[in-house]
PDB file of N, CA and C in Angstrom:
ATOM      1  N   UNK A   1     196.173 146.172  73.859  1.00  0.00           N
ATOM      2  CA  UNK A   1     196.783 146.970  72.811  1.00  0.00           C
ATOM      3  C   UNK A   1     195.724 147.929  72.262  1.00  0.00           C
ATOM      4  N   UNK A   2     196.195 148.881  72.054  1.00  0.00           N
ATOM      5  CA  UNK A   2     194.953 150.089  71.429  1.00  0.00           C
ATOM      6  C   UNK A   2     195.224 149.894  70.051  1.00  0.00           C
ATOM      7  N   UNK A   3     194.034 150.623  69.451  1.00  0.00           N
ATOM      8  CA  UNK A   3     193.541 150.498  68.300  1.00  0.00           C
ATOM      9  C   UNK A   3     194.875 151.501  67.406  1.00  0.00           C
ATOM     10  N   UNK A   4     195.659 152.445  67.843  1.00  0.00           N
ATOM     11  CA  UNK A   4     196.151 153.384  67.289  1.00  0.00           C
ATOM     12  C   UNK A   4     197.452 152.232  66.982  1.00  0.00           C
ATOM     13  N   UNK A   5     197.916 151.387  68.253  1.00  0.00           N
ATOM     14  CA  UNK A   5     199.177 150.356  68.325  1.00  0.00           C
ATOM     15  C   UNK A   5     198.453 149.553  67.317  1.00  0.00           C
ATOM     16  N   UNK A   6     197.520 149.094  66.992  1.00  0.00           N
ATOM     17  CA  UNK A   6     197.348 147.963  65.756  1.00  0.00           C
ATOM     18  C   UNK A   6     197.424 148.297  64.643  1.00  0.00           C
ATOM     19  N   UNK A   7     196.756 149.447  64.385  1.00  0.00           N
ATOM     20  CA  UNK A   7     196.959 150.442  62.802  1.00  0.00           C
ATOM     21  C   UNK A   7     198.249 150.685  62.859  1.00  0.00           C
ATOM     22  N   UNK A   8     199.261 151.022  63.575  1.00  0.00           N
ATOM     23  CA  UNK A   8     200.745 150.864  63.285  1.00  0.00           C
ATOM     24  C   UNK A   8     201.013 150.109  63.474  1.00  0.00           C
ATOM     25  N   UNK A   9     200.809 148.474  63.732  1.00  0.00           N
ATOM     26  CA  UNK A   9     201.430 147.426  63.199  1.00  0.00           C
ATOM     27  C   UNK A   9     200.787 146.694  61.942  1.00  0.00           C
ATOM     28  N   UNK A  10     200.074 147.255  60.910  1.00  0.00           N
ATOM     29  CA  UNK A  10     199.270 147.155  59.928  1.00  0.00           C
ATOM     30  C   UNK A  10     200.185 147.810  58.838  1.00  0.00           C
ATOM     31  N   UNK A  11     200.201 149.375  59.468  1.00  0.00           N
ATOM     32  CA  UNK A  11     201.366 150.305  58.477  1.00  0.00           C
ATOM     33  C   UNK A  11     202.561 149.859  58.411  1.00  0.00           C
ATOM     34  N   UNK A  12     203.372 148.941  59.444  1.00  0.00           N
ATOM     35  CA  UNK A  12     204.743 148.449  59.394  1.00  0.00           C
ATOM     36  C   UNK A  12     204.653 147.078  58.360  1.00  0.00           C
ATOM     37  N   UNK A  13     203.365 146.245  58.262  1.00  0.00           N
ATOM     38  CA  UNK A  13     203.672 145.506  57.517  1.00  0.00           C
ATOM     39  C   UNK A  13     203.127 145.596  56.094  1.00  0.00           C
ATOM     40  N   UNK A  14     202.482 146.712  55.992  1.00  0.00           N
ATOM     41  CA  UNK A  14     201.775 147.223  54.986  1.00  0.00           C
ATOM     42  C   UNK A  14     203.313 147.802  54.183  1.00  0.00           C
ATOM     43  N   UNK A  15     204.316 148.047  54.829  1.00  0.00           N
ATOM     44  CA  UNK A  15     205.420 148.960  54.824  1.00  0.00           C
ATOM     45  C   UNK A  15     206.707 148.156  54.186  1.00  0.00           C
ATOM     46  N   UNK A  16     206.906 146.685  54.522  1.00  0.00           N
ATOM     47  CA  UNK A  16     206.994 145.498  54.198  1.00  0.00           C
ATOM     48  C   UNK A  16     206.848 144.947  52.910  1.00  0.00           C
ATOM     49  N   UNK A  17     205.586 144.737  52.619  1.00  0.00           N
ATOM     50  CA  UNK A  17     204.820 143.650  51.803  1.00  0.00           C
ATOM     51  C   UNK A  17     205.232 144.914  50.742  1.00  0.00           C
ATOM     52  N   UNK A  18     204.930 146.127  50.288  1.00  0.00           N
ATOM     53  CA  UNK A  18     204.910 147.202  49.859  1.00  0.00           C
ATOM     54  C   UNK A  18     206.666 147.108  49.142  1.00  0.00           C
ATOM     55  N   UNK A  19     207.328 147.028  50.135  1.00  0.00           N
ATOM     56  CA  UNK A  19     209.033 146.472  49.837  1.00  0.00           C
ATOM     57  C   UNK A  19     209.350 145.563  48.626  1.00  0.00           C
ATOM     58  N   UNK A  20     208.483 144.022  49.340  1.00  0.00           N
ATOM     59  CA  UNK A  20     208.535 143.078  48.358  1.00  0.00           C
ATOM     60  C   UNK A  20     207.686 143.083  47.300  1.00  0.00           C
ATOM     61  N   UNK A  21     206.655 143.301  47.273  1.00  0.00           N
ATOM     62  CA  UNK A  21     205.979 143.792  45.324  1.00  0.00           C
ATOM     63  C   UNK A  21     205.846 144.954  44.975  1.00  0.00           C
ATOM     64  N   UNK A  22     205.808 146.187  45.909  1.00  0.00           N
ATOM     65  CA  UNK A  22     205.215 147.472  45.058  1.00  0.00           C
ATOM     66  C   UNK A  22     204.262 147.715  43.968  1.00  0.00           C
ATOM     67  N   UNK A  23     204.055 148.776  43.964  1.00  0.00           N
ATOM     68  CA  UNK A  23     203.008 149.426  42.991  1.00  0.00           C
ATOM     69  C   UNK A  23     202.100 148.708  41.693  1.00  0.00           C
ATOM     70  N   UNK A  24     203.812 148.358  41.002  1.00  0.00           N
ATOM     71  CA  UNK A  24     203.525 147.592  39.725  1.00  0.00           C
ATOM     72  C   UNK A  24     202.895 146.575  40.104  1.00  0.00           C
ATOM     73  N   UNK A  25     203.127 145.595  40.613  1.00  0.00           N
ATOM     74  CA  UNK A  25     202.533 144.200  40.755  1.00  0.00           C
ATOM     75  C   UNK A  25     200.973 144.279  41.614  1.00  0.00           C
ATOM     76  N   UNK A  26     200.897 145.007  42.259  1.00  0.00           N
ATOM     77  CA  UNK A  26     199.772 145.536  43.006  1.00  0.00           C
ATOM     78  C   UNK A  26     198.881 146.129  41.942  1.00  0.00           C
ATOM     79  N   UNK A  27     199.054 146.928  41.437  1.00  0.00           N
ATOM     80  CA  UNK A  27     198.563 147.510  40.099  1.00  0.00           C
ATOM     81  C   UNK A  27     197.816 146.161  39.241  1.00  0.00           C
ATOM     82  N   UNK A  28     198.260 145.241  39.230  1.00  0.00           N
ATOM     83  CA  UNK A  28     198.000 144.263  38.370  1.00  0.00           C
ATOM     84  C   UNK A  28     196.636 143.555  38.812  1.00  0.00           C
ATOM     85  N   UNK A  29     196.696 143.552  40.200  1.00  0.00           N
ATOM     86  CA  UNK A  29     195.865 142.941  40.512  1.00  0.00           C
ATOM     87  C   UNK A  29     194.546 142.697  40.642  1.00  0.00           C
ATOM     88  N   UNK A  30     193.075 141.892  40.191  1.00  0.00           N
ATOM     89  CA  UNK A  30     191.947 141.823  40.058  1.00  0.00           C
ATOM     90  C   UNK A  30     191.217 142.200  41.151  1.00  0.00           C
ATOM     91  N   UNK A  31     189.832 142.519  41.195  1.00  0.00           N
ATOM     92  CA  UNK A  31     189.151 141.765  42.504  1.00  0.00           C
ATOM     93  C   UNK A  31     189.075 140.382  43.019  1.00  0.00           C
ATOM     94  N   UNK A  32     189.317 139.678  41.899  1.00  0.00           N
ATOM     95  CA  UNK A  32     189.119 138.185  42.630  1.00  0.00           C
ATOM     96  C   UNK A  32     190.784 138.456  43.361  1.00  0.00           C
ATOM     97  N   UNK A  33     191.886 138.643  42.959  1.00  0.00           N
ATOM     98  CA  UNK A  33     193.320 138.287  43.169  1.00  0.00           C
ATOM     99  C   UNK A  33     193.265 138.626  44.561  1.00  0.00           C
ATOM    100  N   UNK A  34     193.112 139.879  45.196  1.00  0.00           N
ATOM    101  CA  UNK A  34     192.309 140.650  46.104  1.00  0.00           C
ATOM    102  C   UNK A  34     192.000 139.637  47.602  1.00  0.00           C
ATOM    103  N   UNK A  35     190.644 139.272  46.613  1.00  0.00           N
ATOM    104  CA  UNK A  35     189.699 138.544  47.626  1.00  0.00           C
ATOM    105  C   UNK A  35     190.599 137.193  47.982  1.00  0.00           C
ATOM    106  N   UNK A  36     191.503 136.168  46.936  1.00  0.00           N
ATOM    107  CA  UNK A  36     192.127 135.229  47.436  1.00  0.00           C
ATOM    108  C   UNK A  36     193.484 135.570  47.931  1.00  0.00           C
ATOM    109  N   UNK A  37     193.955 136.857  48.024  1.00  0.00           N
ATOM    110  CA  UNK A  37     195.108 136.770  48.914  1.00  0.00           C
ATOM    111  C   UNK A  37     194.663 136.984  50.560  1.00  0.00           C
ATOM    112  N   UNK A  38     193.359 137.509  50.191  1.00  0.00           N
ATOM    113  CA  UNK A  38     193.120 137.992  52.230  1.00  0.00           C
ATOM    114  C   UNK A  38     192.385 136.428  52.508  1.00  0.00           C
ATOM    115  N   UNK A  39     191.761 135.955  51.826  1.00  0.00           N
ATOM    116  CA  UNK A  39     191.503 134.383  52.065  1.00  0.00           C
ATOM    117  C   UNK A  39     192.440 133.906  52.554  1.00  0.00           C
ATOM    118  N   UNK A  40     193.679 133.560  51.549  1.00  0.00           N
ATOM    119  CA  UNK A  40     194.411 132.783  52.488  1.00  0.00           C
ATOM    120  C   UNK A  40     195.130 133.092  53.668  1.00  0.00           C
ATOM    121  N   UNK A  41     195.068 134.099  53.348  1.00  0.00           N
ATOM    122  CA  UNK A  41     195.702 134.376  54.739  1.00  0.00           C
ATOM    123  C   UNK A  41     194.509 134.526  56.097  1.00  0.00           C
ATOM    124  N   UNK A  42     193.250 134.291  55.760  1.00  0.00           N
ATOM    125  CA  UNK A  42     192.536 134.147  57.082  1.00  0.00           C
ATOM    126  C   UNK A  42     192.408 132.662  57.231  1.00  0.00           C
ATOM    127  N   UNK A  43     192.548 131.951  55.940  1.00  0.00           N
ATOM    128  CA  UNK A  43     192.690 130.613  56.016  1.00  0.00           C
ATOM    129  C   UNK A  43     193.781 129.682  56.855  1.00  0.00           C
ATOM    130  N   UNK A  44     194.522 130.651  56.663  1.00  0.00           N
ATOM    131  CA  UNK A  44     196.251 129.946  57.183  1.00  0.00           C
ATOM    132  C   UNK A  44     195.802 130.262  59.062  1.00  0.00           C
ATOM    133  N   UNK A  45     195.336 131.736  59.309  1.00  0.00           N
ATOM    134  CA  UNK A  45     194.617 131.744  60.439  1.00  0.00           C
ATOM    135  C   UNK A  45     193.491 130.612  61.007  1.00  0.00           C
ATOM    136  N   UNK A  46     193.038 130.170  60.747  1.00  0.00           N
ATOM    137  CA  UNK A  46     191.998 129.685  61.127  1.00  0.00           C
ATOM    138  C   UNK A  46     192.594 128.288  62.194  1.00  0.00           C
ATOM    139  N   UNK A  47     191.429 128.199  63.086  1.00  0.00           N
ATOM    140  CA  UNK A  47     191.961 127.012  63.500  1.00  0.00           C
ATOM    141  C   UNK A  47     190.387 125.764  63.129  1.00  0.00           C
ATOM    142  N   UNK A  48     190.985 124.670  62.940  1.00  0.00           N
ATOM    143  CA  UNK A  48     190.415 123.930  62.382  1.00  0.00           C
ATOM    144  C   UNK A  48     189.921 122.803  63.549  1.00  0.00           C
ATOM    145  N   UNK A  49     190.752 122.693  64.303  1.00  0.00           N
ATOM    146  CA  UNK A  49     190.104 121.774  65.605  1.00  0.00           C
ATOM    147  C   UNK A  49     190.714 120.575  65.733  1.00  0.00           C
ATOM    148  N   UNK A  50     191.500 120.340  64.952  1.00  0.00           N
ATOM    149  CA  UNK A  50     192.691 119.349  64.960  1.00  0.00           C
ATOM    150  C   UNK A  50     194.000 119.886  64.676  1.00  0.00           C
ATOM    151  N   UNK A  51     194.812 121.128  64.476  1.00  0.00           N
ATOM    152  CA  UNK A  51     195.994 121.705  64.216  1.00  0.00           C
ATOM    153  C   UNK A  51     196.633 121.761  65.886  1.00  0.00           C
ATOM    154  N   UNK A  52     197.653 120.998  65.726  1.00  0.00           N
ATOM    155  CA  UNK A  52     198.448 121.510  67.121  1.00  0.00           C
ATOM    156  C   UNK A  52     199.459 122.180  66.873  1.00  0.00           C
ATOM    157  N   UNK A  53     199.490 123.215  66.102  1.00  0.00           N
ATOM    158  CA  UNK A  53     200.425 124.294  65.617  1.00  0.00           C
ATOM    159  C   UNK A  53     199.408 125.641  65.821  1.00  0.00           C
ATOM    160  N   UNK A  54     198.420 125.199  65.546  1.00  0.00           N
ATOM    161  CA  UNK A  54     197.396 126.604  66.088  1.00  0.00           C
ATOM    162  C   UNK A  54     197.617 127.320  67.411  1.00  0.00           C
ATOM    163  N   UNK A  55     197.884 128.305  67.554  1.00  0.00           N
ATOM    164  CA  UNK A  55     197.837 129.665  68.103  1.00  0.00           C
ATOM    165  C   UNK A  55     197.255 130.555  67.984  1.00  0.00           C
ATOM    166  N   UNK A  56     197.270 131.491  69.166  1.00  0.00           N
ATOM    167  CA  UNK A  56     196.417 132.483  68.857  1.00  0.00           C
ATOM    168  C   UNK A  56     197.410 133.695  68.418  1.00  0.00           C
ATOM    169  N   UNK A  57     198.291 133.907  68.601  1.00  0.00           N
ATOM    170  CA  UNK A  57     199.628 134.997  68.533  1.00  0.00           C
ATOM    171  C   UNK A  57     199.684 134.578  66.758  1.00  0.00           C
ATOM    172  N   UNK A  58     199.686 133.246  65.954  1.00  0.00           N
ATOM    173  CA  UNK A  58     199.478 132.824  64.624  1.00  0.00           C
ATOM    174  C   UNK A  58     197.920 133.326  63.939  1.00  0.00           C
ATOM    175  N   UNK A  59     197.026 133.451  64.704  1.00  0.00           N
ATOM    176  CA  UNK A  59     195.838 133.780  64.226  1.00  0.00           C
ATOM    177  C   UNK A  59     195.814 135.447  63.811  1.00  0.00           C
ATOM    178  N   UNK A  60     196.094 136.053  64.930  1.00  0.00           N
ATOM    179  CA  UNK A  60     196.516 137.673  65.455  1.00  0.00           C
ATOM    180  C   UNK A  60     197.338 137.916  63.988  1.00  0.00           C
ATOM    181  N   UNK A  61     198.798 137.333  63.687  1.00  0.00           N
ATOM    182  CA  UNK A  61     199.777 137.576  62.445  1.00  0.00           C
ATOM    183  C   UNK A  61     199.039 137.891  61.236  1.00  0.00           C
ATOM    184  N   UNK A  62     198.065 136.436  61.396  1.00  0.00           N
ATOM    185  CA  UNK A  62     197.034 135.994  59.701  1.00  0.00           C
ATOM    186  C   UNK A  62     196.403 137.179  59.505  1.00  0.00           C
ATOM    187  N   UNK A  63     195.753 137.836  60.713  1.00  0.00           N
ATOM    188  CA  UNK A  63     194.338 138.695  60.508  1.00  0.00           C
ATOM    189  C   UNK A  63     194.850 139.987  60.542  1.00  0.00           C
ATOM    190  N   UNK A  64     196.425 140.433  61.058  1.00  0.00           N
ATOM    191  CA  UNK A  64     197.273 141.380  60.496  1.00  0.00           C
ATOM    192  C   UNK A  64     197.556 141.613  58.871  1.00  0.00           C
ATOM    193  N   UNK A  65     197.815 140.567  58.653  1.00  0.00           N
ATOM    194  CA  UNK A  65     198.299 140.221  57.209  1.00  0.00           C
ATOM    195  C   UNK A  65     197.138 140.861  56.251  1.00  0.00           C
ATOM    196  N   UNK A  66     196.009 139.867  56.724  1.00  0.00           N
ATOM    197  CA  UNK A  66     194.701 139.857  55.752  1.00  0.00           C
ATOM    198  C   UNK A  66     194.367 141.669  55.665  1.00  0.00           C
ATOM    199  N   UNK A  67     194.575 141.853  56.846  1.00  0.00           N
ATOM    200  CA  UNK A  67     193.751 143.585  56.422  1.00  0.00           C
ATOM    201  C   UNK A  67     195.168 144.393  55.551  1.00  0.00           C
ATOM    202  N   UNK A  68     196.095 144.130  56.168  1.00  0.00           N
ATOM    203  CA  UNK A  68     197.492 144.846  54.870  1.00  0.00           C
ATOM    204  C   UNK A  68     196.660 144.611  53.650  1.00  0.00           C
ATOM    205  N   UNK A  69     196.388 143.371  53.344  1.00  0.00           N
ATOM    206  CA  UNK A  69     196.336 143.055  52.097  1.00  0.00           C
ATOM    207  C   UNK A  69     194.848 143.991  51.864  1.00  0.00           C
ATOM    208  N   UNK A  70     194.033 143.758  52.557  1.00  0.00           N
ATOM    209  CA  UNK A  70     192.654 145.246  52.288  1.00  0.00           C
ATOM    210  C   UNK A  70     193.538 146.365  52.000  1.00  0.00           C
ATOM    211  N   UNK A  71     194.561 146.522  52.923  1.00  0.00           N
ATOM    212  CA  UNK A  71     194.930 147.992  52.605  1.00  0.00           C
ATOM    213  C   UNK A  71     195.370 148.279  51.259  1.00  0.00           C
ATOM    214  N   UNK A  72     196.320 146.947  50.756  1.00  0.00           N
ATOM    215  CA  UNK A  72     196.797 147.201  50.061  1.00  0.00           C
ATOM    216  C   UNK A  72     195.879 147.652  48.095  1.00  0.00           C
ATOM    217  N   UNK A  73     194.662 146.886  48.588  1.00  0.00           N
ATOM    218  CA  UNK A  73     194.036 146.817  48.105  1.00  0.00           C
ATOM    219  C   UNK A  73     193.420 148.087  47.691  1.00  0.00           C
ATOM    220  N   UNK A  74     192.950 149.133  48.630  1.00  0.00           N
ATOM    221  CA  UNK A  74     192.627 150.643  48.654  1.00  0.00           C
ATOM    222  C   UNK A  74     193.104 151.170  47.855  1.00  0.00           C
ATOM    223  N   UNK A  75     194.713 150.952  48.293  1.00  0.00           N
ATOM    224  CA  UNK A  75     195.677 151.730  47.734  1.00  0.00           C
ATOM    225  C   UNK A  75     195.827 151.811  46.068  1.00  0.00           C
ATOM    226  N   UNK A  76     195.263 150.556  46.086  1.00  0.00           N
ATOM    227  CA  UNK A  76     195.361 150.605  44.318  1.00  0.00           C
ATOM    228  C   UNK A  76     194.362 150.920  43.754  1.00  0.00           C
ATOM    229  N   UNK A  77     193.241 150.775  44.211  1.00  0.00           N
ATOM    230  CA  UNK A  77     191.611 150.910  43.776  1.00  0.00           C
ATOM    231  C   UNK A  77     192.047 152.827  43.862  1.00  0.00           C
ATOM    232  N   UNK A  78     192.775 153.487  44.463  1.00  0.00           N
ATOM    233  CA  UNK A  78     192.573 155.168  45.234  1.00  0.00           C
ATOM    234  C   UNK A  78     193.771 155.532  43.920  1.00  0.00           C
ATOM    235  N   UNK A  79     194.782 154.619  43.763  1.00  0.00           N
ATOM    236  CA  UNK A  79     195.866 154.894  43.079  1.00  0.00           C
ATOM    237  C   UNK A  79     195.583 155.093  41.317  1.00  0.00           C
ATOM    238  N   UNK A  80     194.782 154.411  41.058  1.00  0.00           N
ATOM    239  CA  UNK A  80     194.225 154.138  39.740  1.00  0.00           C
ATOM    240  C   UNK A  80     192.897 154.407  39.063  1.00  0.00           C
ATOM    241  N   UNK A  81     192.419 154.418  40.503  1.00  0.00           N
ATOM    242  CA  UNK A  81     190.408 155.091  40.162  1.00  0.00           C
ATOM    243  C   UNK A  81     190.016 153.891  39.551  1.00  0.00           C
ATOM    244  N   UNK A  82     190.171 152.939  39.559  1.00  0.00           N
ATOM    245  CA  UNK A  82     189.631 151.583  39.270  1.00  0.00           C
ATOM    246  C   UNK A  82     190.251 150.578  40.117  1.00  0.00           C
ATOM    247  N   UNK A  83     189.868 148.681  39.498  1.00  0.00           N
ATOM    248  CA  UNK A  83     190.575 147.687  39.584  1.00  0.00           C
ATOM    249  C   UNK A  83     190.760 147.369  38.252  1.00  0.00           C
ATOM    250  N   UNK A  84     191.397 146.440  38.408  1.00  0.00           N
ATOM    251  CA  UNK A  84     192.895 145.683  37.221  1.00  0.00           C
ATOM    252  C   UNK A  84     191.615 144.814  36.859  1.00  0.00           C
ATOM    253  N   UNK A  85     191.543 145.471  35.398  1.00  0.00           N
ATOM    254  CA  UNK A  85     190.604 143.863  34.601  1.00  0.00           C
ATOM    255  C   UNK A  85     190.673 142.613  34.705  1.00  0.00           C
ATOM    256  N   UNK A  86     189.767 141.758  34.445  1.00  0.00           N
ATOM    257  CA  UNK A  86     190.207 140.413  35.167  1.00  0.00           C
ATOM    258  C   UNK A  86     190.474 139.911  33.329  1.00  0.00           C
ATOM    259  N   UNK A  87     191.151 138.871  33.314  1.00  0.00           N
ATOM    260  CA  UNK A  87     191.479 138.684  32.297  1.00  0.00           C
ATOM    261  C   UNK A  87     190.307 137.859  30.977  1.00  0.00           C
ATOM    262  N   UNK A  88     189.651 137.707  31.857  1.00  0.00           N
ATOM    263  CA  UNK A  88     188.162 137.156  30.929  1.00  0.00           C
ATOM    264  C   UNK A  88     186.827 138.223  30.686  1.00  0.00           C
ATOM    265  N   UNK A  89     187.142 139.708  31.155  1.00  0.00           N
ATOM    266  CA  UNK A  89     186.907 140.616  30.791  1.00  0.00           C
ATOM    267  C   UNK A  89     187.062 141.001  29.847  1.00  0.00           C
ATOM    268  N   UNK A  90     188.298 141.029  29.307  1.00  0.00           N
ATOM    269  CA  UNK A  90     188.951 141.547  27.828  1.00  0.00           C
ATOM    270  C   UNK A  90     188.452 141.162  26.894  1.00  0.00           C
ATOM    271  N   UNK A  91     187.920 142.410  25.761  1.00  0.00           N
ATOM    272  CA  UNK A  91     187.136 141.705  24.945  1.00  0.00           C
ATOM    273  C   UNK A  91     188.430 141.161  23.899  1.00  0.00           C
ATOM    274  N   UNK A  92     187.216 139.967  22.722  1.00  0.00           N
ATOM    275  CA  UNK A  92     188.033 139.800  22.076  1.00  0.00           C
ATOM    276  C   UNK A  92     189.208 140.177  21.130  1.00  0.00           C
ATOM    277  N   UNK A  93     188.752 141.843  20.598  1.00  0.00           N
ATOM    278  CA  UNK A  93     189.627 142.244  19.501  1.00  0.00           C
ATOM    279  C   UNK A  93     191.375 142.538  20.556  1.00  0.00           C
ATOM    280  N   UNK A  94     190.998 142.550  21.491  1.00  0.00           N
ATOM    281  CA  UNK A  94     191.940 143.422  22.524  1.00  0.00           C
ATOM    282  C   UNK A  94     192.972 141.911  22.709  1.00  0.00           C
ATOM    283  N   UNK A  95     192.258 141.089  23.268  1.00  0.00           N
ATOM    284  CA  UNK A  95     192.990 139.692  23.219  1.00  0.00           C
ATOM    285  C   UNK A  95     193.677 139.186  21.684  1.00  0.00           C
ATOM    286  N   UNK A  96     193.342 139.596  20.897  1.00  0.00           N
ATOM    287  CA  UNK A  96     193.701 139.205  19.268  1.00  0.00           C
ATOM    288  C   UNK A  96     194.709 140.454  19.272  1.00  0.00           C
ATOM    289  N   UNK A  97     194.955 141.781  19.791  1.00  0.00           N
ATOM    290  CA  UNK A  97     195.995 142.677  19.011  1.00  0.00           C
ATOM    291  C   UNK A  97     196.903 142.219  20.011  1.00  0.00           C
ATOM    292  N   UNK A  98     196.732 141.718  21.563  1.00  0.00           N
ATOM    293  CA  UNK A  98     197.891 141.634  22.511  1.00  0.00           C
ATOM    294  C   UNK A  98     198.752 140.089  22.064  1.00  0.00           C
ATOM    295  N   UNK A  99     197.921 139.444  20.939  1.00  0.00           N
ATOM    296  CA  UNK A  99     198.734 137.961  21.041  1.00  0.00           C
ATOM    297  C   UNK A  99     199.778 138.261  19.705  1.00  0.00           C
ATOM    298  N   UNK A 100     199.301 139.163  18.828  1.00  0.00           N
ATOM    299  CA  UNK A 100     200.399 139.991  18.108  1.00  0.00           C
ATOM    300  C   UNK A 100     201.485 140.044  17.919  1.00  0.00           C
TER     301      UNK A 100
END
């Protein structure tokens, strides 16, 4: 498979995932949120050495998935000119007017 056929099966599920949360919820998201959604999904990839459900066509899906989720990631970092504060960032007065 060429590299041009994998980046369009990246954009189709980038195209997807994009369907089911969009902007807003993406928008929301931290660097850590980020870093543990492409985790698990290289996690769910992985083979461990005792899984007899492991595949490689299942590994290929995971490590599809995981870079969407980089992409998706761009997209918001390019969309916003930042990332989404993490919530122990916030200083205190800001946490005291939002419990309001």
């Amino acid at each position: 498979m060429s590299r041009e056929q994998i980046l369009n099966g990246i954009s189709v599920e980038r195209n997807r995932q994009d369907g089911l949360w969009g902007n807003d919820f993406d928008d929301k998201n931290t660097p850590n949120d980020w870093v543990a959604y492409v985790n698990n999904y290289l996690a769910q990839g992985a083979y461990d050495g005792r899984s007899e459900e492991y595949t490689v066509e299942k590994f290929r899906i995971a490590l599809v998935k995981a870079a969407t989720i980089c992409v998706a990631a761009i997209e918001a970092i390019d969309r916003n000119g930042k990332c989404a504060d993490r919530h122990y960032d916030k200083k205190e007065n800001e946490t005291i007017l939002e419990e309001n």
